[in-house]
N, C-alpha and C. Protein backbone atom coordinates (compact mmCIF):
# COMPACT_ATOMS: atom_id res chain seq x y z
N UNK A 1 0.81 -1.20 0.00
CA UNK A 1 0.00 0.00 0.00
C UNK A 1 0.85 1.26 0.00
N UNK A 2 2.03 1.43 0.50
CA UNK A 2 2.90 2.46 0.99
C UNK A 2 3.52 2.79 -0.79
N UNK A 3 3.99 2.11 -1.40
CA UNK A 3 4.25 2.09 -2.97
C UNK A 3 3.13 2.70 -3.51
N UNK A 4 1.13 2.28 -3.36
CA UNK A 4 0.51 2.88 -3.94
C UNK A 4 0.90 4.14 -3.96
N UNK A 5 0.44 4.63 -2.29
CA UNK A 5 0.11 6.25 -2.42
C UNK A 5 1.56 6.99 -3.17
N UNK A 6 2.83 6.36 -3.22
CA UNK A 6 4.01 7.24 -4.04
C UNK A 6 3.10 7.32 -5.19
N UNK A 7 2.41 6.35 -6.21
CA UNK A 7 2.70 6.60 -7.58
C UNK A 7 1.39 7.51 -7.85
N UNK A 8 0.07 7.32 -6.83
CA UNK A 8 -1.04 8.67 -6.51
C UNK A 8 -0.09 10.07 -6.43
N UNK A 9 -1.39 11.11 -7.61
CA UNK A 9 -0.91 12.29 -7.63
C UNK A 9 -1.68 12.78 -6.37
N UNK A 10 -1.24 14.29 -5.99
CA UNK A 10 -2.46 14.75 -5.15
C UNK A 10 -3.22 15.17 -6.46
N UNK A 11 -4.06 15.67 -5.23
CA UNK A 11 -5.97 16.43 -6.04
C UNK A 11 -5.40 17.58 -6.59
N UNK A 12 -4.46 18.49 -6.42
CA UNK A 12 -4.55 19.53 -7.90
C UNK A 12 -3.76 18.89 -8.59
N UNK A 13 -2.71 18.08 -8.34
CA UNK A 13 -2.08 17.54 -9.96
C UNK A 13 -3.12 16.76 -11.02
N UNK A 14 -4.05 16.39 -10.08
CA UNK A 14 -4.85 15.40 -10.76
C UNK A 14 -5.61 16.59 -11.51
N UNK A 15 -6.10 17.26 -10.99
CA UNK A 15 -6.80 18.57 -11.68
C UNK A 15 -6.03 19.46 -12.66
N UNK A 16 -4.75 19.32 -12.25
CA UNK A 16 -3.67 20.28 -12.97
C UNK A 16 -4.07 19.18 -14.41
N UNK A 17 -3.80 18.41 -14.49
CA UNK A 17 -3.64 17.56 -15.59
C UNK A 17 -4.93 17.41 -16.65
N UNK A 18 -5.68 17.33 -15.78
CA UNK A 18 -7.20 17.27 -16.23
C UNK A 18 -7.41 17.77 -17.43
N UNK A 19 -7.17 19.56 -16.73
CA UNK A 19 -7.44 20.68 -17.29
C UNK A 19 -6.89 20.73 -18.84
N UNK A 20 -5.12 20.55 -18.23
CA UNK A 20 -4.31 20.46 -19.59
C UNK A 20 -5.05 19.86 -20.79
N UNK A 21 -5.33 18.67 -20.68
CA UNK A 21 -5.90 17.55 -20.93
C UNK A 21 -7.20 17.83 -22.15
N UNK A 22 -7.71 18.75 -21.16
CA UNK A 22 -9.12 19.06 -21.99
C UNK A 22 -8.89 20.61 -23.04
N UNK A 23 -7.77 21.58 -22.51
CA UNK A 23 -7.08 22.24 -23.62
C UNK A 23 -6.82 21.85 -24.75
N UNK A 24 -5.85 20.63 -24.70
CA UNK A 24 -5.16 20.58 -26.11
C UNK A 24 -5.78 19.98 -26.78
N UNK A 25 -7.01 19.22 -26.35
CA UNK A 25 -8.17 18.72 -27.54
C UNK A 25 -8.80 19.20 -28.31
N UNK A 26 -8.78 20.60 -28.21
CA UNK A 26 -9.92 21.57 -28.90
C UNK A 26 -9.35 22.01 -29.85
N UNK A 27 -10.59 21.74 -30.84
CA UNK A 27 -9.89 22.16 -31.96
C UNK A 27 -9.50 23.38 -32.24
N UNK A 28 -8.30 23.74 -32.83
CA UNK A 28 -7.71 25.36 -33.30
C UNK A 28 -8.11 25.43 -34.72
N UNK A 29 -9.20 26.13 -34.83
CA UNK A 29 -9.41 26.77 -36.09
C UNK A 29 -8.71 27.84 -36.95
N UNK A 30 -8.35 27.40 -37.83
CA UNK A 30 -7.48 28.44 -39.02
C UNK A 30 -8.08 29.63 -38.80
N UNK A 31 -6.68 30.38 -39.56
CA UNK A 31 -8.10 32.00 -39.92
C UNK A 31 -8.34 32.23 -41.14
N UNK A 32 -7.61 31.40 -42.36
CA UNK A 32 -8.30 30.95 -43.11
C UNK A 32 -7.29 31.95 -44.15
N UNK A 33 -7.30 31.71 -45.37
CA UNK A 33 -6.62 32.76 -46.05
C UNK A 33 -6.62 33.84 -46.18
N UNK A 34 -5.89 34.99 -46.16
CA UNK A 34 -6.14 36.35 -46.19
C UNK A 34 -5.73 36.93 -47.59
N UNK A 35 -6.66 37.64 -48.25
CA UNK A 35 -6.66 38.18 -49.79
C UNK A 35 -5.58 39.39 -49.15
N UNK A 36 -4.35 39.54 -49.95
CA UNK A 36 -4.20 40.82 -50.11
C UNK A 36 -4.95 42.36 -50.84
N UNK A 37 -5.08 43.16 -50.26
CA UNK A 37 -6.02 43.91 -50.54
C UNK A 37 -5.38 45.02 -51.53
N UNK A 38 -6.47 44.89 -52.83
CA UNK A 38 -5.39 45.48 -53.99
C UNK A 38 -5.82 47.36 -53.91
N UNK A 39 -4.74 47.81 -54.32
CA UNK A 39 -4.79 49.27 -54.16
C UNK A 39 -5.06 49.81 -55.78
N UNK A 40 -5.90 49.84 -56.81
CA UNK A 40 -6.24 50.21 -57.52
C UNK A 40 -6.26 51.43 -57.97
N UNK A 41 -6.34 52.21 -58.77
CA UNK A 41 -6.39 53.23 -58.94
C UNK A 41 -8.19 53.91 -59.56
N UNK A 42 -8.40 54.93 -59.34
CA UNK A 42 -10.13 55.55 -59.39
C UNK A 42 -10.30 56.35 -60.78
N UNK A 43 -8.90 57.04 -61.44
CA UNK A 43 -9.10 57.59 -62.38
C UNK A 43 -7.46 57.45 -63.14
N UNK A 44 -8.04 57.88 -64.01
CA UNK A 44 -6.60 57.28 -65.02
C UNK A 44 -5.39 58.88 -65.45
N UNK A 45 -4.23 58.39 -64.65
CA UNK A 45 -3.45 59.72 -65.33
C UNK A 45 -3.33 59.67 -67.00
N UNK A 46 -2.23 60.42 -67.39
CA UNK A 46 -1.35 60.72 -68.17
C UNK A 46 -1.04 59.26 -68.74
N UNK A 47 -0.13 58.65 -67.94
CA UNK A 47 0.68 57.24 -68.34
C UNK A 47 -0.62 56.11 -68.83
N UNK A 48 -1.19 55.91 -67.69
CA UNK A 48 -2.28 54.94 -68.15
C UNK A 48 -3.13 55.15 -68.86
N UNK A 49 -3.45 56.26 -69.02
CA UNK A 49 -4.76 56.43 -70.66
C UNK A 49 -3.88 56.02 -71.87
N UNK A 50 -2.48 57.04 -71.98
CA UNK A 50 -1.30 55.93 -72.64
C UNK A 50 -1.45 54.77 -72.80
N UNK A 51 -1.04 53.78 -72.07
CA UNK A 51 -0.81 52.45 -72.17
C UNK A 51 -2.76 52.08 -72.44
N UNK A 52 -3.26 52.25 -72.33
CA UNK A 52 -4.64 52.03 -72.28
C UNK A 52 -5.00 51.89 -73.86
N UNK A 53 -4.84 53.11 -74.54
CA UNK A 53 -4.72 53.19 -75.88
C UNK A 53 -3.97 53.01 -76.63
N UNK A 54 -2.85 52.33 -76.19
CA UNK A 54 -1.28 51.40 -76.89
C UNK A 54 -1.82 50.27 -76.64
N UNK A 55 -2.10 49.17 -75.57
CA UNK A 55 -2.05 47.80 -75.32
C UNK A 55 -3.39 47.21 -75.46
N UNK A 56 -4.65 48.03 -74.51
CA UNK A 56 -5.85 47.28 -74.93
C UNK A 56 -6.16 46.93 -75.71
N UNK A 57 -6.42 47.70 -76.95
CA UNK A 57 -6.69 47.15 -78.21
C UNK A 57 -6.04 46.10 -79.28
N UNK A 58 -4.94 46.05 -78.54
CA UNK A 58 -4.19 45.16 -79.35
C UNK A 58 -4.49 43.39 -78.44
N UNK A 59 -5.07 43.43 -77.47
CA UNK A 59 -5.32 42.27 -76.62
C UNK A 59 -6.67 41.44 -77.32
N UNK A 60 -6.31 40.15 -77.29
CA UNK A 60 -7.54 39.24 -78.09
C UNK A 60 -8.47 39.28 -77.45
N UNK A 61 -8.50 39.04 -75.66
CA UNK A 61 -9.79 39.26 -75.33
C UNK A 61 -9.41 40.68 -74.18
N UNK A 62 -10.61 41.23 -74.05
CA UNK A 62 -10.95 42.61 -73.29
C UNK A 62 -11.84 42.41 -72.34
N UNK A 63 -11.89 42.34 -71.42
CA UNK A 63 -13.10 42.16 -70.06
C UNK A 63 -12.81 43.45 -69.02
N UNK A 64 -13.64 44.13 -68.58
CA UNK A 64 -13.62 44.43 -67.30
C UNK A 64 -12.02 44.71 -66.21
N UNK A 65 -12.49 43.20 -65.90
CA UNK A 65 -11.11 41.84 -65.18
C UNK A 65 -9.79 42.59 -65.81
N UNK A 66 -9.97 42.07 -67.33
CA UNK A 66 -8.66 42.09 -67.85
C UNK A 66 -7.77 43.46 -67.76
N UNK A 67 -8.59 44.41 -68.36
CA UNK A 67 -7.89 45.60 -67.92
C UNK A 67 -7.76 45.88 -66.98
N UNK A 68 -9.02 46.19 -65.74
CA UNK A 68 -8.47 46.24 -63.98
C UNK A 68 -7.23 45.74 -64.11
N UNK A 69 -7.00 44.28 -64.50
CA UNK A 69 -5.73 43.61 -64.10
C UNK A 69 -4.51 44.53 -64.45
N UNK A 70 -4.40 44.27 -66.31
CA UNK A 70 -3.23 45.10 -66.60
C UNK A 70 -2.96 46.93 -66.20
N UNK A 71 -3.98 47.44 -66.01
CA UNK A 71 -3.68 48.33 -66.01
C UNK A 71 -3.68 49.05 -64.48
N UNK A 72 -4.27 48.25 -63.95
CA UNK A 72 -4.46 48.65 -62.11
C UNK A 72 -5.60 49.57 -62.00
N UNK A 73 -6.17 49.59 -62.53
CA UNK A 73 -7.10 50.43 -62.63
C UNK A 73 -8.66 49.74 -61.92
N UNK A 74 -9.63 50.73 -61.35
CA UNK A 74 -10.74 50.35 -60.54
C UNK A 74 -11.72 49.67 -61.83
N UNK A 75 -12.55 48.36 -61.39
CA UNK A 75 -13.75 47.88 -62.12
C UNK A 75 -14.19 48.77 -62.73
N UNK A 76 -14.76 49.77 -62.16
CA UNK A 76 -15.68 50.78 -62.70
C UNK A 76 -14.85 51.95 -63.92
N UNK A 77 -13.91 52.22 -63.28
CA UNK A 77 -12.86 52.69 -64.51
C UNK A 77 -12.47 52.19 -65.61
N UNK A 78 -12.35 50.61 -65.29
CA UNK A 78 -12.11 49.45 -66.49
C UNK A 78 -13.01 49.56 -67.57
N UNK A 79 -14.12 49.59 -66.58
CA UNK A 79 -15.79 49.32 -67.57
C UNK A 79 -15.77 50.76 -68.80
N UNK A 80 -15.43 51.93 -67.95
CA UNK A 80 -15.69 53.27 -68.70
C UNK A 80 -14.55 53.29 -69.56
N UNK A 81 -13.42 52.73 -69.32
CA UNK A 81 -12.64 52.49 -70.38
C UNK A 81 -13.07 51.84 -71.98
N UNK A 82 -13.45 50.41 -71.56
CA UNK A 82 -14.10 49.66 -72.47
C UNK A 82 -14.83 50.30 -73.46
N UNK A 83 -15.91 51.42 -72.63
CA UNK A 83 -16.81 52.08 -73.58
C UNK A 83 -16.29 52.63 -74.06
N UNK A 84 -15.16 53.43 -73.70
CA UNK A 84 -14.37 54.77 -74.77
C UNK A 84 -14.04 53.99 -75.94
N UNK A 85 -13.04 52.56 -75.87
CA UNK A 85 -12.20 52.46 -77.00
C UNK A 85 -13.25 51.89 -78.18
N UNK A 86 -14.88 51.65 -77.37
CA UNK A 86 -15.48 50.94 -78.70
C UNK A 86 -16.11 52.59 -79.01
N UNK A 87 -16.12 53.66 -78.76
CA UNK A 87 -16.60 54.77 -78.77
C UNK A 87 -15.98 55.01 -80.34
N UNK A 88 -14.75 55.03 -79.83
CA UNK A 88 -13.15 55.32 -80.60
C UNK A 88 -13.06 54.27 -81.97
N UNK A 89 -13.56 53.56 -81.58
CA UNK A 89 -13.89 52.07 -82.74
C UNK A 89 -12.32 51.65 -82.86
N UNK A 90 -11.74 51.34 -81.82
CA UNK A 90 -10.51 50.75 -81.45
C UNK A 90 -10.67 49.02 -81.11
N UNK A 91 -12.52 49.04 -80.41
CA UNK A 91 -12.31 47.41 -80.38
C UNK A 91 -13.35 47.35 -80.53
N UNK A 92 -14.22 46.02 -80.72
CA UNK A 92 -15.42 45.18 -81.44
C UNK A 92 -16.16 44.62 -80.34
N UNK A 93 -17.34 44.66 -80.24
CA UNK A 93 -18.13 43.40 -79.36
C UNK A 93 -18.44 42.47 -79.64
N UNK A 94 -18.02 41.13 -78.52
CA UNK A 94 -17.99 39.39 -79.53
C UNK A 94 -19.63 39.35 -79.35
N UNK A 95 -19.90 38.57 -80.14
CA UNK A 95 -21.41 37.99 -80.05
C UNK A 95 -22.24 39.19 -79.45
N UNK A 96 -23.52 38.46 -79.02
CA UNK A 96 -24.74 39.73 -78.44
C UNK A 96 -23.69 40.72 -77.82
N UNK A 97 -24.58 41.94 -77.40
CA UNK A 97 -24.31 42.35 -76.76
C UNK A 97 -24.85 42.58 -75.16
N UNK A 98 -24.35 42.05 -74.40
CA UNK A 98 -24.90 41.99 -73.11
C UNK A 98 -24.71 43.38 -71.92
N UNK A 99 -25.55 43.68 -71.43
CA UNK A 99 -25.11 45.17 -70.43
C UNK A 99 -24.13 44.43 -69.08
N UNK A 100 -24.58 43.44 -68.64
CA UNK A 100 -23.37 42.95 -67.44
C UNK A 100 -21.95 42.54 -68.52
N UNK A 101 -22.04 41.28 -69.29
CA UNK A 101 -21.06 40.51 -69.69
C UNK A 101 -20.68 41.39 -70.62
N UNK A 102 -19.16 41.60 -70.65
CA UNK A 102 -18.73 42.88 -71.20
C UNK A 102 -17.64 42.32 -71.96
N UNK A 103 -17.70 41.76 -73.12
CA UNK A 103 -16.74 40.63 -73.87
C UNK A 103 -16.39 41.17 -75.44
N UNK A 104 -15.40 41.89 -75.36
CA UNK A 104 -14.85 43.03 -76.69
C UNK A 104 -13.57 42.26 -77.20
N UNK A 105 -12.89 42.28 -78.17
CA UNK A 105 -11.93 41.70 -78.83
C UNK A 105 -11.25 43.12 -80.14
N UNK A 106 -10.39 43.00 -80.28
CA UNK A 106 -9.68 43.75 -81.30
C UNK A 106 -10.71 43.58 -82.66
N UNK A 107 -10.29 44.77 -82.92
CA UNK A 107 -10.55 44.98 -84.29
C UNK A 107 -9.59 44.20 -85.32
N UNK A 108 -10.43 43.37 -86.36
CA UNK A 108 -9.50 43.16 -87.27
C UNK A 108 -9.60 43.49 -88.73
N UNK A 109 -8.90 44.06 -89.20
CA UNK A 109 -8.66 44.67 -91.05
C UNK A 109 -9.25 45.40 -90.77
N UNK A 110 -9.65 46.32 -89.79
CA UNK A 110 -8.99 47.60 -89.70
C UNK A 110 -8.29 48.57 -90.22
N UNK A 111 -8.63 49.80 -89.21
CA UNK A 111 -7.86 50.65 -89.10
C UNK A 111 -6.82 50.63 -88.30
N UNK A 112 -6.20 49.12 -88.23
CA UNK A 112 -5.13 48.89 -86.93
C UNK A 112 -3.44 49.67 -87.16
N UNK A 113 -3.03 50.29 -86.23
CA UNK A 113 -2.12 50.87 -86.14
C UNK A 113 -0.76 49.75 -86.55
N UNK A 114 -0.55 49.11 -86.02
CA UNK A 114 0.97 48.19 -86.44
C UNK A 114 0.44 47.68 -87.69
């Protein structure tokens, strides 16, 4: 009996342990991926109406997306872009024309510059 009580914890180790015990079971939830948050631009200088009217038009497809992308420029700036260069008759609309889906392609045999 004298051997038992050595290998008995007392009552807070037993509790100390418990506790631990029921900590490290729980699950730790991720925080899950974090988007870097893009800094866009709202209106277009000097340089980018430039490149805007050098590169877009020469791109096979034109979306929205696509220019935001290349050019850093805001959705809504993208979009008012789009309208200028078919304004300009710089680019074409594929198939119907839809007011959301905004799907333009180069002009071809043209009046293309290169």
């Amino acid at each position: 009996m004298g051997a038992n009580k050595v290998v008995q914890k007392s009552k807070e180790a037993k509790m100390k342990a418990a506790m631990a015990g029921g900590r490290s079971k729980k699950k730790k939830w991720s925080k899950g991926k974090v988007k870097e948050k893009l800094a866009n631009m709202v209106m277009f200088d000097k340089a980018t109406y430039d490149k805007l009217l050098k590169e877009i038009p020469k791109a096979k497809l034109i979306t929205p997306s696509v220019v935001s992308e290349r050019l850093k420029v805001n959705g809504s700036v993208a979009r008012a872009a789009i309208r200028h260069l078919e304004e300009k008759g710089l680019i074409a609309h594929v198939g119907e024309k839809h007011h959301a889906q905004m799907i333009y392609t180069r002009k071809v045999g043209g009046e293309g510059g290169d």
